[in-house]
Structures are given as C-alpha cells and as structure tokens.
Protein backbone atom coordinates (compact mmCIF):
# COMPACT_ATOMS: atom_id res chain seq x y z
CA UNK A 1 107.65 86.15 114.48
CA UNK A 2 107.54 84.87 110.74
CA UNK A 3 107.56 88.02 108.71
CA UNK A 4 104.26 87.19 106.76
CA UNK A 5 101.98 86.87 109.43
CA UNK A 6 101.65 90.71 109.65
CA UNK A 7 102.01 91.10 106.00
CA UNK A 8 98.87 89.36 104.42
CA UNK A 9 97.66 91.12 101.57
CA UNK A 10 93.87 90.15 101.74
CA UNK A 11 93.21 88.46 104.93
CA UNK A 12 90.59 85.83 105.43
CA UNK A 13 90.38 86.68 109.04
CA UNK A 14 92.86 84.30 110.34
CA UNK A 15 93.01 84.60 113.99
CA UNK A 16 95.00 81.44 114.65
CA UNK A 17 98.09 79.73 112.25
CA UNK A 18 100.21 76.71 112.40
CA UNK A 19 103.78 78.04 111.03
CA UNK A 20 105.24 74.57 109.63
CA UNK A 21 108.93 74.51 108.80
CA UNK A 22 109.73 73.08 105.30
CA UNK A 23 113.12 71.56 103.88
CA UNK A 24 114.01 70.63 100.17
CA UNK A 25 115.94 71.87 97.46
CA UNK A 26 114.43 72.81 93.92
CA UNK A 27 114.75 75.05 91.85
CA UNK A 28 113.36 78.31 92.63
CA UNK A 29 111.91 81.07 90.48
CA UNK A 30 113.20 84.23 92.39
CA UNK A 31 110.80 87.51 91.64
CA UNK A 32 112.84 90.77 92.47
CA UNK A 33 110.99 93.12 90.41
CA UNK A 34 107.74 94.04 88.07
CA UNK A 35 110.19 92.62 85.25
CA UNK A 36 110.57 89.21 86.74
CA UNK A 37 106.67 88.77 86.98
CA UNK A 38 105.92 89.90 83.92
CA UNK A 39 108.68 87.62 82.17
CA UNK A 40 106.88 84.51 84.39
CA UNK A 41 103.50 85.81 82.95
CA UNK A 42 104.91 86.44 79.32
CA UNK A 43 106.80 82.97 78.69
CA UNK A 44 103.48 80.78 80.70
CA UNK A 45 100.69 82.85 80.00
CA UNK A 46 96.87 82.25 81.13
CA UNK A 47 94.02 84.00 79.79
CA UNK A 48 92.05 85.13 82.42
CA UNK A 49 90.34 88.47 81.05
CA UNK A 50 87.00 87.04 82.15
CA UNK A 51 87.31 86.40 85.92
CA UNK A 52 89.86 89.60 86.28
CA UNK A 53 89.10 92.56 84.20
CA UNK A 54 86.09 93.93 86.40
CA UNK A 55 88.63 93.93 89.44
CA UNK A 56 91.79 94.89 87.74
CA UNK A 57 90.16 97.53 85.96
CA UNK A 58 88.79 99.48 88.70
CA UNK A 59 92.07 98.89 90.86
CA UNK A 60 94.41 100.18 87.90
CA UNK A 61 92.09 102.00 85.40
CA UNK A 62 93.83 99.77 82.77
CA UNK A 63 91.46 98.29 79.92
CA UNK A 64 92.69 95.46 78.27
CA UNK A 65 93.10 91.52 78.68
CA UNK A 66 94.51 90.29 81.38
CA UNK A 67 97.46 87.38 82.02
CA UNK A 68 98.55 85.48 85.05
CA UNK A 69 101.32 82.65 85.06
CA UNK A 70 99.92 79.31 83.97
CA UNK A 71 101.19 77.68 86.57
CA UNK A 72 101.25 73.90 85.63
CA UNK A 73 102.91 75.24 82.76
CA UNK A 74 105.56 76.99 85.39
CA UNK A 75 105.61 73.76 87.43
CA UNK A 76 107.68 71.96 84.25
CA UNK A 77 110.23 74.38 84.62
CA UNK A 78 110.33 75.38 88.02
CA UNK A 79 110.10 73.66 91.98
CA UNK A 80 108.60 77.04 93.45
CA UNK A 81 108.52 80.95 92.74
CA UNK A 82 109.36 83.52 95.19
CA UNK A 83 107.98 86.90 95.76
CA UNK A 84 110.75 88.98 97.44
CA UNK A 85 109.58 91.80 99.70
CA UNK A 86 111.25 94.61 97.24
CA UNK A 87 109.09 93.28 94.09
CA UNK A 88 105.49 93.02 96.49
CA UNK A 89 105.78 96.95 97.78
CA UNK A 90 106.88 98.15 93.97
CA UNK A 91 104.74 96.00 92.03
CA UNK A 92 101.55 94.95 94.04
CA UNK A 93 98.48 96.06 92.63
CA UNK A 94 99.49 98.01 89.63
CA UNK A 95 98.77 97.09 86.00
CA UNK A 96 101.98 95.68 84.67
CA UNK A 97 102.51 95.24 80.64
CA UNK A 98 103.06 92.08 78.66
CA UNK A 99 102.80 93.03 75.30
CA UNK A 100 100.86 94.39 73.06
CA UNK A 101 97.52 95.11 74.65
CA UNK A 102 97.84 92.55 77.57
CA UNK A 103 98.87 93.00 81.29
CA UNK A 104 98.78 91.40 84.41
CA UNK A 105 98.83 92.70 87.95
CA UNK A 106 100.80 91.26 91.07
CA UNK A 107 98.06 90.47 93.71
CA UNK A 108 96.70 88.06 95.80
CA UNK A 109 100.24 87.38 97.05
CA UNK A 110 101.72 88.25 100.45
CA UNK A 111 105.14 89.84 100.64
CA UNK A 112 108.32 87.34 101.19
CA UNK A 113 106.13 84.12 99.88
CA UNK A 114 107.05 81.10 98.23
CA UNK A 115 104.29 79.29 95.92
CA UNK A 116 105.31 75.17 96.15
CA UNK A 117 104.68 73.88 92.82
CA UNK A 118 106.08 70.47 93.07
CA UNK A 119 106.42 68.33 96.18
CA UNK A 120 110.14 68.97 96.70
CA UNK A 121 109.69 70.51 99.68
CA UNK A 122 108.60 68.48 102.87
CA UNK A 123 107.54 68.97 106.46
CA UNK A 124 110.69 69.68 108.84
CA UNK A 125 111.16 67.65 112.01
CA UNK A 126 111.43 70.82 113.82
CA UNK A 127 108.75 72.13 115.94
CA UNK A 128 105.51 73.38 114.61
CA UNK A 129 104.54 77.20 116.23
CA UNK A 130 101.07 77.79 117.34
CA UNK A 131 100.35 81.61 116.33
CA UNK A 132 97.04 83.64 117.60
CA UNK A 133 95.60 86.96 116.83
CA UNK A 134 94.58 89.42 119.22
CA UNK A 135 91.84 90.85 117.53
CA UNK A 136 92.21 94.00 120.13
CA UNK A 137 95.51 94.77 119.23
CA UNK A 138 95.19 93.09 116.05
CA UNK A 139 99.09 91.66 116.71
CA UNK A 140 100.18 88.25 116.47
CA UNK A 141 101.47 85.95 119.57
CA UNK A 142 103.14 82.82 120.00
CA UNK A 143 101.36 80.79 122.28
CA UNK A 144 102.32 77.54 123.86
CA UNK A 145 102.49 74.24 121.64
C-alpha cells in the first residue's frame, strides 16, 4: 500500500484514491530536517502573516510574522521538493525560525511527499491502483481496477 495513504496530515475525507505512477527526472529539493525547510523558506520567502498567524499562533504559541516558500520563486530553481518522513515527524507543526522575528511552520504536508513544480514528471504507462476506505476500520484496500 503507498505509504501516504495512511499518513495524511489533514484529511479531506477521502474514501476513494487513484494512486498514478509518475516518471521524470528533475531536480529535486530533498527536505531531511527543520534546517532544510527553513533554508527553502529563508532564500524564497512569502509573506503570509495575514492568512497564517491566527492558526500558527494558537498551534505554536509563537507571535511573530510568518513565511512559507514562494514557490514560483522555488520552481526557477528547482523540478520538485521532497518532504522525507524523518523531517515531517521532527518538524511538523512546530514554529520554526527564519530570522530575526520571522518563522514558518511545516504543515499542510503529508509525510514522504513530493510537491511537482514543473511538468518534468509525467504519467507512467504502468497500471493505475484503485484505493478505498473502509470507513469502519478506517484502513485502506486495493480494490479491483
């Protein structure tokens, strides 16, 4: 079973998913740790202090303005970016400094994802799997394509 499907950070209530293999080369921002995020957020930085701080705040107690990558700005440099399962359970959720009095926090990701920036990647010619939900045992099965 792909790895993410029990790993979604804020679910939408997905109940069925099409898991779509990809193939391409690029080049790939990897992020291992808190430091690697918060580099990404320091060299393509993007204001957003207005839509964030009432969240961020009450999830990390941290007052201050808040940063996320710009990420057309990343896209010049980079194909895709990475989250590695390490960096997600050590970094998720916590306020993370830039400098001076900004920070940024890790969320809205899922652990072991890879954000496309650029169309490098395509569709696969392998199969597509069919995933569903049981909502009873709230587990993930592959079910016939």
């Amino acid at each position: 079973m792909p790895l993410g499907l029990n790993l979604i950070e804020d679910s939408f209530g997905e109940e069925q998913v099409t898991v779509i293999p990809v193939r391409g080369t690029g080049h790939t921002y990897e992020i291992h740790s808190d430091e690697d995020w918060v580099s990404l957020c320091r060299e393509h930085p993007l204001e957003v202090t207005a839509s964030r701080r009432h969240d961020w705040f009450r999830c990390t107690g941290t007052d201050g303005a808040w940063v996320i990558p710009d990420w057309e700005k990343v896209s010049e440099q980079w194909d895709a970016v990475h989250l590695t399962t390490l960096a997600y359970l050590t970094s998720a959720n916590r306020a993370l400094h830039v400098d001076g009095g900004t920070f940024t926090v890790l969320a809205g990701w899922n652990t072991d994802t890879t954000i496309w920036l650029t169309d490098v990647a395509r569709e696969w010619e392998g199969p597509h799997q069919q995933w569903q939900r049981s909502t009873y045992q709230e587990t993930w099965k592959r079910t016939l394509n």
